[in-house]
Protein backbone atom coordinates (compact mmCIF):
# COMPACT_ATOMS: atom_id res chain seq x y z
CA UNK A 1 46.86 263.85 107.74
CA UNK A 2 45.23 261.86 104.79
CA UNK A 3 46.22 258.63 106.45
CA UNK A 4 44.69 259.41 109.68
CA UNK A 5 41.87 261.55 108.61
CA UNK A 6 38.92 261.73 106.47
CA UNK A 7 36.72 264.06 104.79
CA UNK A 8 38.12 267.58 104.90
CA UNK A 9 40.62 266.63 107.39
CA UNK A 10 42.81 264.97 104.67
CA UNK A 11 44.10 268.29 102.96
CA UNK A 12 45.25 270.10 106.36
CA UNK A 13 48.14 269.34 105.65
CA UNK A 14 48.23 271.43 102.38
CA UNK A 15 48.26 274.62 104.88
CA UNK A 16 51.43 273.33 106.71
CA UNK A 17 53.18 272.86 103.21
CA UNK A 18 51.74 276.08 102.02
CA UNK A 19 52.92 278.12 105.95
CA UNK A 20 56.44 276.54 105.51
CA UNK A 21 56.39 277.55 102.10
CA UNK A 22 55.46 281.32 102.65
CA UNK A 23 57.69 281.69 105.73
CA UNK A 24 60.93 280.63 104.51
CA UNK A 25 60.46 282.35 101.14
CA UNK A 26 60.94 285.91 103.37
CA UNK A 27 62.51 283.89 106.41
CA UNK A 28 65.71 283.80 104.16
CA UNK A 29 65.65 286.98 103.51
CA UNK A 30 66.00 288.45 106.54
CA UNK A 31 68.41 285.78 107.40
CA UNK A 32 70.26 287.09 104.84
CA UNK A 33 70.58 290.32 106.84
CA UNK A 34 71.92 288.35 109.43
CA UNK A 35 74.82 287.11 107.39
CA UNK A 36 75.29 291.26 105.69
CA UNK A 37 75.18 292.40 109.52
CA UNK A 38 77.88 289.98 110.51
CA UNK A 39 80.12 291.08 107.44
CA UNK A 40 79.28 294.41 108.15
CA UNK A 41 80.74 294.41 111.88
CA UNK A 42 83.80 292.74 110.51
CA UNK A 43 84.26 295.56 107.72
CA UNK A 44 83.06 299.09 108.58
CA UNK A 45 81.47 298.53 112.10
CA UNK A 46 78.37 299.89 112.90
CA UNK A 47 76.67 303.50 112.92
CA UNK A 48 76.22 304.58 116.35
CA UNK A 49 73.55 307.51 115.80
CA UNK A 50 70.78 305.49 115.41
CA UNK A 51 68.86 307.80 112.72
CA UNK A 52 72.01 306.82 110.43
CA UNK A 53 71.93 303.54 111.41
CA UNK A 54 67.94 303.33 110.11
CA UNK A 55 69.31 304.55 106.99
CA UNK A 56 71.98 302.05 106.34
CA UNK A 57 69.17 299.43 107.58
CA UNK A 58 66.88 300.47 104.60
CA UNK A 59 69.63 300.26 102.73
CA UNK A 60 71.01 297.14 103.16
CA UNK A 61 67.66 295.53 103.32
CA UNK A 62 66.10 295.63 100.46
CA UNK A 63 67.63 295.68 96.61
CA UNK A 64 70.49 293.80 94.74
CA UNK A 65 72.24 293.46 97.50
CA UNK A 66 69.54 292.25 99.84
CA UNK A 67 68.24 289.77 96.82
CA UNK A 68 72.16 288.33 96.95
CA UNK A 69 72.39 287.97 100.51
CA UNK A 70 68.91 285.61 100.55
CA UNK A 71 70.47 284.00 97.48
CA UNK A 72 73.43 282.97 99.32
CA UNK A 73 71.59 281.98 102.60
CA UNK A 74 68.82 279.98 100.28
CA UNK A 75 72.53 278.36 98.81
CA UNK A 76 73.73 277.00 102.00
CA UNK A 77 70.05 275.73 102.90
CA UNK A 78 70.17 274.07 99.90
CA UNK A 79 72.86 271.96 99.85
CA UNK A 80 72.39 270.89 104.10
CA UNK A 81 68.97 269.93 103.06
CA UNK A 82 70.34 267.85 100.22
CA UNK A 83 72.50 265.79 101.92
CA UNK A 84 69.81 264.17 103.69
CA UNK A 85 68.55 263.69 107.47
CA UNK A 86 71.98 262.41 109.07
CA UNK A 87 74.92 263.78 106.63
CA UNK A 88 72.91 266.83 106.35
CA UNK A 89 70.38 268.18 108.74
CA UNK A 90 71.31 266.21 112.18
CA UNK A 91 74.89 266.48 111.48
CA UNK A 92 74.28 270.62 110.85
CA UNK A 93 72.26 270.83 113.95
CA UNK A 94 74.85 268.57 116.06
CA UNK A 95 77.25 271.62 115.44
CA UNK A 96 75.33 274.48 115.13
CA UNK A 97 72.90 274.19 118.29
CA UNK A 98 75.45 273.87 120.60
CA UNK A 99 77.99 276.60 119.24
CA UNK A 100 74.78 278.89 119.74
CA UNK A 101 74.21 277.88 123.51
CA UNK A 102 77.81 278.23 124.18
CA UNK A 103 78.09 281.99 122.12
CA UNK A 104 74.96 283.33 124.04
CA UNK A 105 75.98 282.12 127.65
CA UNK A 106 79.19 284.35 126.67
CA UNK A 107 77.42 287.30 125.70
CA UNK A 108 75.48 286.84 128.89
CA UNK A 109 78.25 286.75 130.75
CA UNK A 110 80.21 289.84 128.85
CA UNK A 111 76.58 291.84 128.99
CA UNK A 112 76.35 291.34 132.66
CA UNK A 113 79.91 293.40 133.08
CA UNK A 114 78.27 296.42 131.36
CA UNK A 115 77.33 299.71 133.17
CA UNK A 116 73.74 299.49 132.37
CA UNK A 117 72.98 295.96 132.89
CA UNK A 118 71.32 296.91 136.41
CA UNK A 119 68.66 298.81 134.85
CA UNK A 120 68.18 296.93 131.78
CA UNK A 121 67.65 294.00 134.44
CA UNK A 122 64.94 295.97 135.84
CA UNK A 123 63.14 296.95 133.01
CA UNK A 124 63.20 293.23 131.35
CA UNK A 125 62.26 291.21 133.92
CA UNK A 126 59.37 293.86 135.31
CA UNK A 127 56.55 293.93 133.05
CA UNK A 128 53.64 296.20 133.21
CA UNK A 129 50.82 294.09 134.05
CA UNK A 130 48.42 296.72 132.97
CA UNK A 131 49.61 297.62 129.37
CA UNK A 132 49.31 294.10 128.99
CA UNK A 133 45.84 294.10 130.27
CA UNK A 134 45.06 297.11 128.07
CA UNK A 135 46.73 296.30 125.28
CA UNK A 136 45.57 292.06 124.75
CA UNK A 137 44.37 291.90 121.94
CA UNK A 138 47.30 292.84 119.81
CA UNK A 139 49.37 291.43 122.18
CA UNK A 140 47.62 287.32 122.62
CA UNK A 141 47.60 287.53 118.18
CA UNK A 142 51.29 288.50 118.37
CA UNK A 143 52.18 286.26 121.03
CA UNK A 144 50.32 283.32 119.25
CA UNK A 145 52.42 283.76 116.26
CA UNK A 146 56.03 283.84 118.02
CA UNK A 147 55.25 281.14 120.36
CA UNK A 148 54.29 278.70 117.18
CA UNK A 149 57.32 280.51 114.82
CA UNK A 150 59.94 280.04 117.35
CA UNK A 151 58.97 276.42 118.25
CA UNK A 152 58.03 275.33 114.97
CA UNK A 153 54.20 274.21 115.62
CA UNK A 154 51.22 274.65 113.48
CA UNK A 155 53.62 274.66 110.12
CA UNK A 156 54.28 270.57 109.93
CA UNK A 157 58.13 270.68 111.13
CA UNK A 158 57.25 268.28 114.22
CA UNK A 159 54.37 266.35 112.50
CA UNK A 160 57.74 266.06 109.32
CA UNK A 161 60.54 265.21 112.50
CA UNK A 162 58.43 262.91 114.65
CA UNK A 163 57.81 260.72 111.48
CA UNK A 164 61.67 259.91 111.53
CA UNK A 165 61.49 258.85 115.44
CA UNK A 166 60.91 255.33 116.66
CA UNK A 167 57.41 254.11 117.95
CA UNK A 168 58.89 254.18 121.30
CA UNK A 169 59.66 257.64 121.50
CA UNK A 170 59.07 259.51 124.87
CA UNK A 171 57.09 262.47 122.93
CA UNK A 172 56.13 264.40 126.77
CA UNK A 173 59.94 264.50 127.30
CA UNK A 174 60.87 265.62 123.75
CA UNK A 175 58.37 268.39 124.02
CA UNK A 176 59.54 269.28 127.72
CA UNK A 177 62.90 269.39 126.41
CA UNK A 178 62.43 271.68 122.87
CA UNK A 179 60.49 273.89 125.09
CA UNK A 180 62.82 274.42 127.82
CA UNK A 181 65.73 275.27 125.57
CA UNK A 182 64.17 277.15 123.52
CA UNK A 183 62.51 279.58 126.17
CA UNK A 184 65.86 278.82 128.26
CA UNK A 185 67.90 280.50 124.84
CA UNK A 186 65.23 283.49 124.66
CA UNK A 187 65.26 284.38 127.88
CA UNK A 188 69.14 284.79 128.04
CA UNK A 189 69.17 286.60 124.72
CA UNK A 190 67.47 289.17 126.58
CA UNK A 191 69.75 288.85 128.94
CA UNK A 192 72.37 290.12 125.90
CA UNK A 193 70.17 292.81 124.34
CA UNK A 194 69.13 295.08 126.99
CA UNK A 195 71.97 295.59 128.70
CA UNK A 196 73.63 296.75 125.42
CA UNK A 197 70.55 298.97 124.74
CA UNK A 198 70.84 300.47 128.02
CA UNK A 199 74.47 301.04 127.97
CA UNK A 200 74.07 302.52 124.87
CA UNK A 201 71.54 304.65 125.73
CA UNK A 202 69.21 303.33 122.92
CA UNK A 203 65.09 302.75 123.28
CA UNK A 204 64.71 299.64 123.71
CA UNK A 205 60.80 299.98 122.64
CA UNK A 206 61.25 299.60 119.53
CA UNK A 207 59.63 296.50 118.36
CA UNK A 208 60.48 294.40 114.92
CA UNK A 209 63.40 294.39 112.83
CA UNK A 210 64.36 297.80 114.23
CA UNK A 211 65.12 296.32 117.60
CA UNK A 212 67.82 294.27 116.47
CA UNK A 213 68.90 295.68 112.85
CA UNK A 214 68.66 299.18 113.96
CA UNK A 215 68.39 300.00 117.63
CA UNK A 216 70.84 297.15 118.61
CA UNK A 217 73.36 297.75 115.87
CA UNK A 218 73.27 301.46 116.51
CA UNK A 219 74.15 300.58 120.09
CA UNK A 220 76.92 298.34 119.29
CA UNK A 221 78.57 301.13 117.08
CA UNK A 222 78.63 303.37 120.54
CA UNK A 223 80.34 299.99 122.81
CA UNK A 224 84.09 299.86 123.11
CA UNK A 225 85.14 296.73 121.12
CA UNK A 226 81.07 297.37 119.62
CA UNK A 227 81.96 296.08 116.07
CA UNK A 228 83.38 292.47 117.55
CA UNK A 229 80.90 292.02 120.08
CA UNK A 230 78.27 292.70 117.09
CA UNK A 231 79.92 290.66 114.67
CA UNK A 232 79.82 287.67 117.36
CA UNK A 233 76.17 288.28 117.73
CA UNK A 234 75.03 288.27 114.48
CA UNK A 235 76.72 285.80 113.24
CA UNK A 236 75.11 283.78 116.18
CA UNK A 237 71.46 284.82 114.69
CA UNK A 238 72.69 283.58 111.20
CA UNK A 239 73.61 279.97 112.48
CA UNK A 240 70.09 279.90 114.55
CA UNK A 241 68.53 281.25 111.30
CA UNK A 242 69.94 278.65 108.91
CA UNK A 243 69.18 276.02 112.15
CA UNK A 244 65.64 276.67 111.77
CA UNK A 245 65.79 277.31 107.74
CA UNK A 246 66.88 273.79 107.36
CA UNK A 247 63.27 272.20 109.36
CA UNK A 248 61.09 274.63 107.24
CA UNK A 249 62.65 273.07 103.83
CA UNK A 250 63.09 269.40 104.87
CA UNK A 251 58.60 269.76 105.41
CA UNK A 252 57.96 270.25 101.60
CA UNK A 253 61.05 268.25 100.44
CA UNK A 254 59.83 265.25 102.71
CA UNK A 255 56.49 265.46 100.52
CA UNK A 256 57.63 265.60 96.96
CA UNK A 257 59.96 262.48 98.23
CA UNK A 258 57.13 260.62 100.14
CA UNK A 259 54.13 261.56 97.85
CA UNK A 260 55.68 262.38 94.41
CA UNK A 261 59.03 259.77 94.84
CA UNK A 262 61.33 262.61 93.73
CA UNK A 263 65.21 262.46 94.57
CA UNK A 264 65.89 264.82 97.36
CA UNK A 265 68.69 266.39 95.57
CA UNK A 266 66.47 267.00 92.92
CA UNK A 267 63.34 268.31 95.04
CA UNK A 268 65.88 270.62 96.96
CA UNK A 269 67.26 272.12 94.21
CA UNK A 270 63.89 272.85 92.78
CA UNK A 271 62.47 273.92 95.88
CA UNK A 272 64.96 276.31 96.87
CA UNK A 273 65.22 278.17 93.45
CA UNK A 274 61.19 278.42 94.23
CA UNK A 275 61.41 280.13 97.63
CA UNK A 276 64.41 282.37 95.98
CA UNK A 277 62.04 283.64 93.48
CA UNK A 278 59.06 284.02 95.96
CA UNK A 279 61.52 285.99 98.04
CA UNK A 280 62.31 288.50 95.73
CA UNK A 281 59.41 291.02 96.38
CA UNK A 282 60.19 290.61 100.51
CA UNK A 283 64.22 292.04 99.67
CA UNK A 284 62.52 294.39 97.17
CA UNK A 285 60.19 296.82 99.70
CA UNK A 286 59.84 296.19 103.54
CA UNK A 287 55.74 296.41 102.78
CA UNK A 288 55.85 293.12 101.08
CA UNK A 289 58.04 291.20 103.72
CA UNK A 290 55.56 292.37 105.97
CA UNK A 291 52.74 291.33 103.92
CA UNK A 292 54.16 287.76 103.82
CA UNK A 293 54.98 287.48 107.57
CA UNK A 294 51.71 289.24 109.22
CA UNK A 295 49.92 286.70 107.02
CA UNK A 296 52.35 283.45 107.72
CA UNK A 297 52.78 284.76 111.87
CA UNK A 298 48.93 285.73 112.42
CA UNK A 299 47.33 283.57 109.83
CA UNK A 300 48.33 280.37 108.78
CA UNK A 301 50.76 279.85 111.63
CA UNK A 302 47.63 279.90 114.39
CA UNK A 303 44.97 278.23 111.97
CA UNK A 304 47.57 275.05 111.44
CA UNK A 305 47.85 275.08 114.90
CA UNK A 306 43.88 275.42 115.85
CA UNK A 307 42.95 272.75 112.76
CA UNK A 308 45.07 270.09 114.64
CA UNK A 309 44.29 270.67 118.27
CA UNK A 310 40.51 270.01 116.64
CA UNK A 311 41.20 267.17 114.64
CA UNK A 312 43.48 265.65 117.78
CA UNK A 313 41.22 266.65 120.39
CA UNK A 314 37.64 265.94 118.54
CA UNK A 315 38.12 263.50 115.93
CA UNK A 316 41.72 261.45 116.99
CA UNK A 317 41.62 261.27 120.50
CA UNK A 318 41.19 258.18 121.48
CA UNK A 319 44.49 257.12 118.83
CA UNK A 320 46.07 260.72 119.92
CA UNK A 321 46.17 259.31 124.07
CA UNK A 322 47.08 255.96 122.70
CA UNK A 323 49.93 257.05 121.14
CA UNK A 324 51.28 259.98 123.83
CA UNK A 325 50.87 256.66 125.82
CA UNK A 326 53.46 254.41 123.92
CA UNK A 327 56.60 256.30 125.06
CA UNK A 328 55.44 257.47 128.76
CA UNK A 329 53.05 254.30 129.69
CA UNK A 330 49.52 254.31 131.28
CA UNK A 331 48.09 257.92 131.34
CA UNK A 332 44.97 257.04 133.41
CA UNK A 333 43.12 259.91 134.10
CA UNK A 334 46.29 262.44 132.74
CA UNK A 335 44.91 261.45 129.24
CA UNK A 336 41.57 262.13 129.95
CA UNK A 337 42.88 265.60 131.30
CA UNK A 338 44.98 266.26 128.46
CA UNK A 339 42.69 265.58 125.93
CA UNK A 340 40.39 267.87 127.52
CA UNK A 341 42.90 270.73 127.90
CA UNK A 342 43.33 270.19 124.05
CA UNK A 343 39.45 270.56 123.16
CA UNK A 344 38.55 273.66 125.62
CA UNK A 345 41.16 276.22 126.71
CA UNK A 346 43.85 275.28 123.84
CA UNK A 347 41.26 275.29 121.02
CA UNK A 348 39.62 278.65 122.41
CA UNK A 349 43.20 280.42 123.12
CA UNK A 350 44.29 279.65 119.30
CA UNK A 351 40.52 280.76 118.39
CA UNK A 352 40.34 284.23 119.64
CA UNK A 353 44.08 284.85 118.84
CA UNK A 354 43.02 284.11 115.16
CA UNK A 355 40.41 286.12 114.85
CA UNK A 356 42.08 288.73 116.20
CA UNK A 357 45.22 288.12 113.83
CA UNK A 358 42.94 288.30 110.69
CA UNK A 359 41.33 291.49 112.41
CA UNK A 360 45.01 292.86 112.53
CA UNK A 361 45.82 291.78 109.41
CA UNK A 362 43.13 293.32 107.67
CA UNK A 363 44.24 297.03 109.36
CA UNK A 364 47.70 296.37 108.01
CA UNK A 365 46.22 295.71 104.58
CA UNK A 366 43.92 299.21 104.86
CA UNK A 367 46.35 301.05 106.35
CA UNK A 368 50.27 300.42 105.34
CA UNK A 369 49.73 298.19 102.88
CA UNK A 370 46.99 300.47 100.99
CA UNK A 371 49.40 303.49 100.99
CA UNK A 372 52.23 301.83 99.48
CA UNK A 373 49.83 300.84 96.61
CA UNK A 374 48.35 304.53 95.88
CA UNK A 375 52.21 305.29 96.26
């Protein structure tokens, strides 16, 4: 950003180093749950009443044991990030992506033998067109921040990636291609989860942490075999955890190395014993996690996101076509159109679902937030 842009434009990029920052710090947190839950299938199994299993969730979530679990996950970050980009990060990813494709086409596949997979089909893949219609504008804030959290935009993990790709690079197809998996992987994990809600007999309504950590482990203590089949499928969420975990440190380790010349080891190190210690308060109370992710997810997630599509599709256009150009060939009047799509609908979209994320965030701070303080 400070090579391409001027004025103000040149410290945007401080808000993708400060988003990656903030997210990981709780990210590993709750991937440290991941790891816990896995153990925990493989030890005691799971609670099947699922007011117990709430109780063993606030439990295991926050305190010594929650601060040891992020300690370990922030370890094993740590030392993939410090090997580098190919003996540490593509050589991770080389094994971990596809061991989480082939795990979650098997749970498909077992989920689709269970007795409530009919109905779970049903209610998934039906939605109610006029909740959503109702119910927009927490819904487009919400939506906003999961689309750019699950495929790493508006927090400098592509702008970090795409500066270790040739000139040449086809960037249309890459995009095509990190979008179809990961929407093809989501899709099919709801495949998995319903079904075992259903056959359970568990609400699947429940939104958040308590859909997986609490309504989905509850209902894996009530299957047959429950405490395998949940072991599997955590332990699945920890790989795609530390998959993602990985991109969000390499961003501020590739600056101290670029900007500051630091050795990566080095810069790891330090940066990971930084995010441990800003991670502390999200394992010690639930609030603060969720004071750190509203904020990341709502906030900085969609303003790095709107910031770009302005500077791309206002100030860098002409160089932004030009260079979608040198992979694909002559755009003609697709450039044109795509710049324009950039400028209007995209720039308005991200716009609206900021404002109403700061709204949002602003009731969490009044309301939840506020209570835990005068508590």
């Amino acid at each position: 950003m400070r090579e391409i842009g001027s004025g103000v434009w040149r410290y945007v990029g401080w808000i993708f180093i400060a988003t990656t920052f903030v997210i990981l710090s709780y990210y590993s947190v709750v991937a440290g749950w991941t790891i816990r839950y896995t153990i925990l299938g493989l030890q005691d199994g799971y609670l099947a009443d699922a007011a117990d299993a709430e109780g063993q969730f606030v439990e295991l979530a926050t305190g010594l044991e929650a601060i040891a679990f992020h300690a370990l996950f922030m370890a094993i970050v740590v030392v993939i990030v410090a090997y580098g980009i190919q003996r540490g990060i593509e050589l991770a990813v080389k094994v971990m992506v596809p061991a989480i494709i082939v795990i979650t086409i098997g749970m498909a596949a077992y989920a689709f033998t269970l007795e409530g997979a009919g109905d779970a089909y049903e209610y998934y893949l039906s939605p109610e067109w006029g909740v959503i219609a109702t119910e927009w504008t927490s819904i487009l804030p919400a939506a906003a921040g999961q689309a750019f959290f699950t495929l790493s935009l508006g927090m400098g993990i592509m702008i970090t990636y795409a500066s270790y790709l040739g000139e040449d690079r086809n960037l249309a197809e890459d995009g095509a291609i990190i979008i179809g998996f990961d929407t093809a992987i989501a899709f099919i994990t709801g495949l998995i989860v319903f079904p075992i809600l259903f056959t359970a007999g568990i609400d699947p309504a429940d939104p958040g942490a308590g859909a997986i950590f609490v309504s989905l482990a509850a209902a894996f203590g009530d299957l047959a075999l429950g405490w395998l089949i949940g072991a599997v499928f955590f332990g699945t969420v920890a790989i795609a955890a530390l998959s993602s975990a990985i991109s969000l440190m390499e961003v501020v380790v590739a600056y101290l190395i670029d900007e500051r010349g630091v050795d990566r080891r080095v810069a790891t190190v330090a940066i990971g014993l930084a995010l441990f210690l800003l991670g502390i308060p999200s394992a010690y109370d639930l609030v603060l996690l969720d004071l750190f992710d509203l904020f990341a997810d709502q906030i900085l997630l969609v303003l790095g996101g709107l910031l770009l599509m302005v500077f791309v599709g206002w100030a860098l256009a002409d160089l932004a076509v030009d260079e979608l150009s040198r992979g694909i060939g002559d755009l003609g009047s697709l450039g044109s159109a795509w710049i324009w799509a950039v400028r209007v609908p995209v720039v308005v979209v991200l716009f609206v679902a900021l404002v109403l994320g700061v709204l949002d965030y602003y009731d969490f701070l009044t309301g939840p937030f506020a209570d835990w303080v005068a508590d």
